[in-house]
Protein backbone atom coordinates (compact mmCIF):
# COMPACT_ATOMS: atom_id res chain seq x y z
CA UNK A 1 2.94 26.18 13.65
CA UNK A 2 6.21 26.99 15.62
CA UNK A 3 9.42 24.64 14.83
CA UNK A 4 11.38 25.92 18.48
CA UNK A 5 13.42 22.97 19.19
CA UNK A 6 12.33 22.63 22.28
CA UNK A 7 8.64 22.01 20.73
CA UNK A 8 10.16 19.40 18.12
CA UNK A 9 11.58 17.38 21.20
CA UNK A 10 8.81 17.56 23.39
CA UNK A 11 6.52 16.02 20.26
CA UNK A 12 8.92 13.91 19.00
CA UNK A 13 9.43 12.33 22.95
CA UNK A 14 5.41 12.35 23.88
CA UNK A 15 4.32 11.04 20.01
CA UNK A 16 6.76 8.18 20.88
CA UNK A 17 5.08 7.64 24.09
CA UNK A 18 1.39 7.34 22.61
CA UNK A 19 1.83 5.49 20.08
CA UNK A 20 3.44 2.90 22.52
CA UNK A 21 0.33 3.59 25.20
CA UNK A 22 -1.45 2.88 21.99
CA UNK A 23 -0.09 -0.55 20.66
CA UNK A 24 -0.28 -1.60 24.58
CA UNK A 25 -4.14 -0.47 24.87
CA UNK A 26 -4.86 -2.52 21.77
CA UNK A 27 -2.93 -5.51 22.19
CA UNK A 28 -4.64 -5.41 25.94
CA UNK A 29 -8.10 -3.58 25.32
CA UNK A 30 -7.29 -1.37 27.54
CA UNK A 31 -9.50 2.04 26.48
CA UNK A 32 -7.94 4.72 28.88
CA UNK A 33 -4.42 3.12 27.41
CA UNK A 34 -5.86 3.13 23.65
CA UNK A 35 -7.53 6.85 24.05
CA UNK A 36 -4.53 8.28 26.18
CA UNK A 37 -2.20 6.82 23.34
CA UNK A 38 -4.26 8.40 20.97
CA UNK A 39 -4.59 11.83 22.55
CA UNK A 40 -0.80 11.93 22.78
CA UNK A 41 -0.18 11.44 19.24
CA UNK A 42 -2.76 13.94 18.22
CA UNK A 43 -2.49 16.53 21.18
CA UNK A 44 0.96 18.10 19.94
CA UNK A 45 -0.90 18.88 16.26
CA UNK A 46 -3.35 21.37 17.85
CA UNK A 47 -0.79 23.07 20.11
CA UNK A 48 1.67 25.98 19.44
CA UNK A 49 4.04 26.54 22.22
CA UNK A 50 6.29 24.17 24.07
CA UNK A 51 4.72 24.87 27.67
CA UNK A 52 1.15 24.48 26.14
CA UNK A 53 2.45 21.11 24.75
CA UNK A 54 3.71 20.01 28.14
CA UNK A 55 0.62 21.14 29.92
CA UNK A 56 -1.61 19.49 28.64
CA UNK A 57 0.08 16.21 28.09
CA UNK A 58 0.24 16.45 31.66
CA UNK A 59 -3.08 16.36 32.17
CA UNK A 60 -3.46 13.18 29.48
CA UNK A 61 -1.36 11.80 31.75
CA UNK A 62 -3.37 12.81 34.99
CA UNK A 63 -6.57 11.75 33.28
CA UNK A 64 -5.36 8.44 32.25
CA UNK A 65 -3.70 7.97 35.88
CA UNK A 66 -7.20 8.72 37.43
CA UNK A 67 -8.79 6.69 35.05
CA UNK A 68 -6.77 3.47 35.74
CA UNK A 69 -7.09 4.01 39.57
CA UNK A 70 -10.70 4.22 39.45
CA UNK A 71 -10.65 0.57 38.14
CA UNK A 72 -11.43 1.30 34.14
């Protein structure tokens, strides 16, 4: 595991974020809200670099924005 501060921010900033996606997709039962939440909190354990972190909570992101315009 790398501790680059850039890599502490980026979790520290997007683990914020999904936990509050989270609490909102349970409080709403929402599921792309819960599971989005729950991928951003987990997402940054499995992930080494600061770009790869980024990355692919962009594409959380883009999956839960799809998901929500589809009508789920």
């Amino acid at each position: 595991m790398s501790f680059e501060p850039a890599w502490i921010f980026w979790d520290l900033i997007l683990g914020g974020a999904g936990f509050v996606l989270f609490t909102y997709g349970r409080k709403q039962q929402r599921v792309p809200h819960l599971v989005a939440g729950l991928l951003y909190m987990v997402f940054p354990l499995f992930v080494s670099s600061a770009a790869g972190l980024i990355v692919g909570t962009g594409m959380i992101g883009a999956a839960l924005w799809l998901a929500v315009r589809l009508g789920w």
